[in-house]
C-alpha atoms as a PDB file:
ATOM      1  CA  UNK A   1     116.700  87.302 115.768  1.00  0.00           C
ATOM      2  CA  UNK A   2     117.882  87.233 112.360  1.00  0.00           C
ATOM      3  CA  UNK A   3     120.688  88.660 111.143  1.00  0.00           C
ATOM      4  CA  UNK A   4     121.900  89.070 107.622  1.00  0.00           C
ATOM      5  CA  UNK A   5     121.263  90.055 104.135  1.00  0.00           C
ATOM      6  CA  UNK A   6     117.174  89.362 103.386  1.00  0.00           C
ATOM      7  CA  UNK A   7     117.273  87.524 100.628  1.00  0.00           C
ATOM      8  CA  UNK A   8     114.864  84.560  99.129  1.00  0.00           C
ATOM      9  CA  UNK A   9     118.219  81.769  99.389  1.00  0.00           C
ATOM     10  CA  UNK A  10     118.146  82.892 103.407  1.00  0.00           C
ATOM     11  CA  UNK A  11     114.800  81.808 103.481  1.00  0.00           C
ATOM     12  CA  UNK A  12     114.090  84.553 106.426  1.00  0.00           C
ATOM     13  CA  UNK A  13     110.176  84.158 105.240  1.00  0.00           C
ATOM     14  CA  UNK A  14     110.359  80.615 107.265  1.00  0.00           C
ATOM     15  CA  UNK A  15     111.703  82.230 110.403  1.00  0.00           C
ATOM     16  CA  UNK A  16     108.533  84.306 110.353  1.00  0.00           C
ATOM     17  CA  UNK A  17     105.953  81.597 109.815  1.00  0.00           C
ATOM     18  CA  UNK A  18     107.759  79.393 112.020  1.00  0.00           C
ATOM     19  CA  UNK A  19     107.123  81.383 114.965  1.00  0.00           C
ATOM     20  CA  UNK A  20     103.828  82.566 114.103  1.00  0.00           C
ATOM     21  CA  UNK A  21     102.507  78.575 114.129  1.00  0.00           C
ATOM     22  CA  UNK A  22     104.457  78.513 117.269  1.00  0.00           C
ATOM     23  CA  UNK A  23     102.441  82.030 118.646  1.00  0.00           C
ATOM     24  CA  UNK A  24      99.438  80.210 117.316  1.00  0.00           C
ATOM     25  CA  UNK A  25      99.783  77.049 119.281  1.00  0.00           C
ATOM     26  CA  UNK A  26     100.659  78.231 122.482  1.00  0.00           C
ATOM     27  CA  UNK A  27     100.234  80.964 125.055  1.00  0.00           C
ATOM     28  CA  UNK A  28     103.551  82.259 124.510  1.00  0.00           C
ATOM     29  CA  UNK A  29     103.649  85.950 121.702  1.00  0.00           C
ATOM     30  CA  UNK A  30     106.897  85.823 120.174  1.00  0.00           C
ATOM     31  CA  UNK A  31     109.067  88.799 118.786  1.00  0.00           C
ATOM     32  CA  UNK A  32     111.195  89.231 116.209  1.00  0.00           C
ATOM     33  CA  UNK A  33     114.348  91.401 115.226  1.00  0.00           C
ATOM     34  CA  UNK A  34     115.506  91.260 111.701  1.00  0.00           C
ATOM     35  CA  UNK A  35     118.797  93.182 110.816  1.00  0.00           C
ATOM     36  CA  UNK A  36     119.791  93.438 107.431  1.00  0.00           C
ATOM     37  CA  UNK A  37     118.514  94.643 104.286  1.00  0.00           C
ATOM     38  CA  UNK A  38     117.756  93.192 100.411  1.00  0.00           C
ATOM     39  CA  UNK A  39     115.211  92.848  97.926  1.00  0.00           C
ATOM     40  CA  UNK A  40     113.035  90.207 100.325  1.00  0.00           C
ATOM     41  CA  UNK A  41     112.244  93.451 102.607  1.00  0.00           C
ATOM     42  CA  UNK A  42     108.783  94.384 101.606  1.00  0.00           C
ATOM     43  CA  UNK A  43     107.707  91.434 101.099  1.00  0.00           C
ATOM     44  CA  UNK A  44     108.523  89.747 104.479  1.00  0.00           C
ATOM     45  CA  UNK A  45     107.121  93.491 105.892  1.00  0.00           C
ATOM     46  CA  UNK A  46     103.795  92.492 103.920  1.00  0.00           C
ATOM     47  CA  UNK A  47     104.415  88.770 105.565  1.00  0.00           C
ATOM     48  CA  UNK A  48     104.606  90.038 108.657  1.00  0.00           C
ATOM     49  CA  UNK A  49     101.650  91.986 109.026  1.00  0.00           C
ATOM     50  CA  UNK A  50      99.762  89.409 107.531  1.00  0.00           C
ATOM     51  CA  UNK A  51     101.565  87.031 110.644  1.00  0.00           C
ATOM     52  CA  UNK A  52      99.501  88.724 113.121  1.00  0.00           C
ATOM     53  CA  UNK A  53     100.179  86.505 115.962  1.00  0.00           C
ATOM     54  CA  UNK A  54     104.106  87.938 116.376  1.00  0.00           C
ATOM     55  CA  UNK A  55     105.336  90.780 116.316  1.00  0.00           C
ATOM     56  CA  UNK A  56     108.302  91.698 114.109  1.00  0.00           C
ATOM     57  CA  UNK A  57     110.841  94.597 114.048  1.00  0.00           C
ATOM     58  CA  UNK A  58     112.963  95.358 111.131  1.00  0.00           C
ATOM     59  CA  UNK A  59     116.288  97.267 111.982  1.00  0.00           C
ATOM     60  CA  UNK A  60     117.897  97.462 108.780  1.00  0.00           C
ATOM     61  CA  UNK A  61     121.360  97.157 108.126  1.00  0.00           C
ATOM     62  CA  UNK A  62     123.986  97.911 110.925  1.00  0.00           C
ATOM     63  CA  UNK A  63     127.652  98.369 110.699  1.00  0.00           C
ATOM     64  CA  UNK A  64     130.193  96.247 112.729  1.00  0.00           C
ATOM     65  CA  UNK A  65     131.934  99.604 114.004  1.00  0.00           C
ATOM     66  CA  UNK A  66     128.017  99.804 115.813  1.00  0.00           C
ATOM     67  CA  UNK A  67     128.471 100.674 119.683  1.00  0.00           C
ATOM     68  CA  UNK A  68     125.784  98.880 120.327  1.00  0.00           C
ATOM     69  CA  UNK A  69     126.942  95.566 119.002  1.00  0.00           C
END
């Protein structure tokens, strides 16, 4: 899971080909939540479907006052 503001300093693009090597070199299929938003978001989407060994899920951003926090 990642949480937090998607931008390139966060380096969330790492997170995402970290675990696809990882899906890619073992029998485990790993998924990933991102929440947040930023100006990284279309670009790790692209990333991600180009990652097709995980599977990721982008939540957007969520507020603190969330129930289901």
């Amino acid at each position: 899971m990642f949480v937090g503001r998607l931008q390139k300093r966060k380096k969330p693009e790492v997170l995402i080909r970290a675990l696809d090597w990882l899906s890619r070199h073992s029998d485990q299929r790993y998924v990933l939540t991102m929440v947040g938003q930023g100006e990284e978001e279309q670009a790790l989407r692209q990333l991600s479907e180009q990652c097709g060994d995980i599977e990721v899920h982008f939540e957007g951003s969520v507020s603190v006052d969330d129930p289901q926090l």
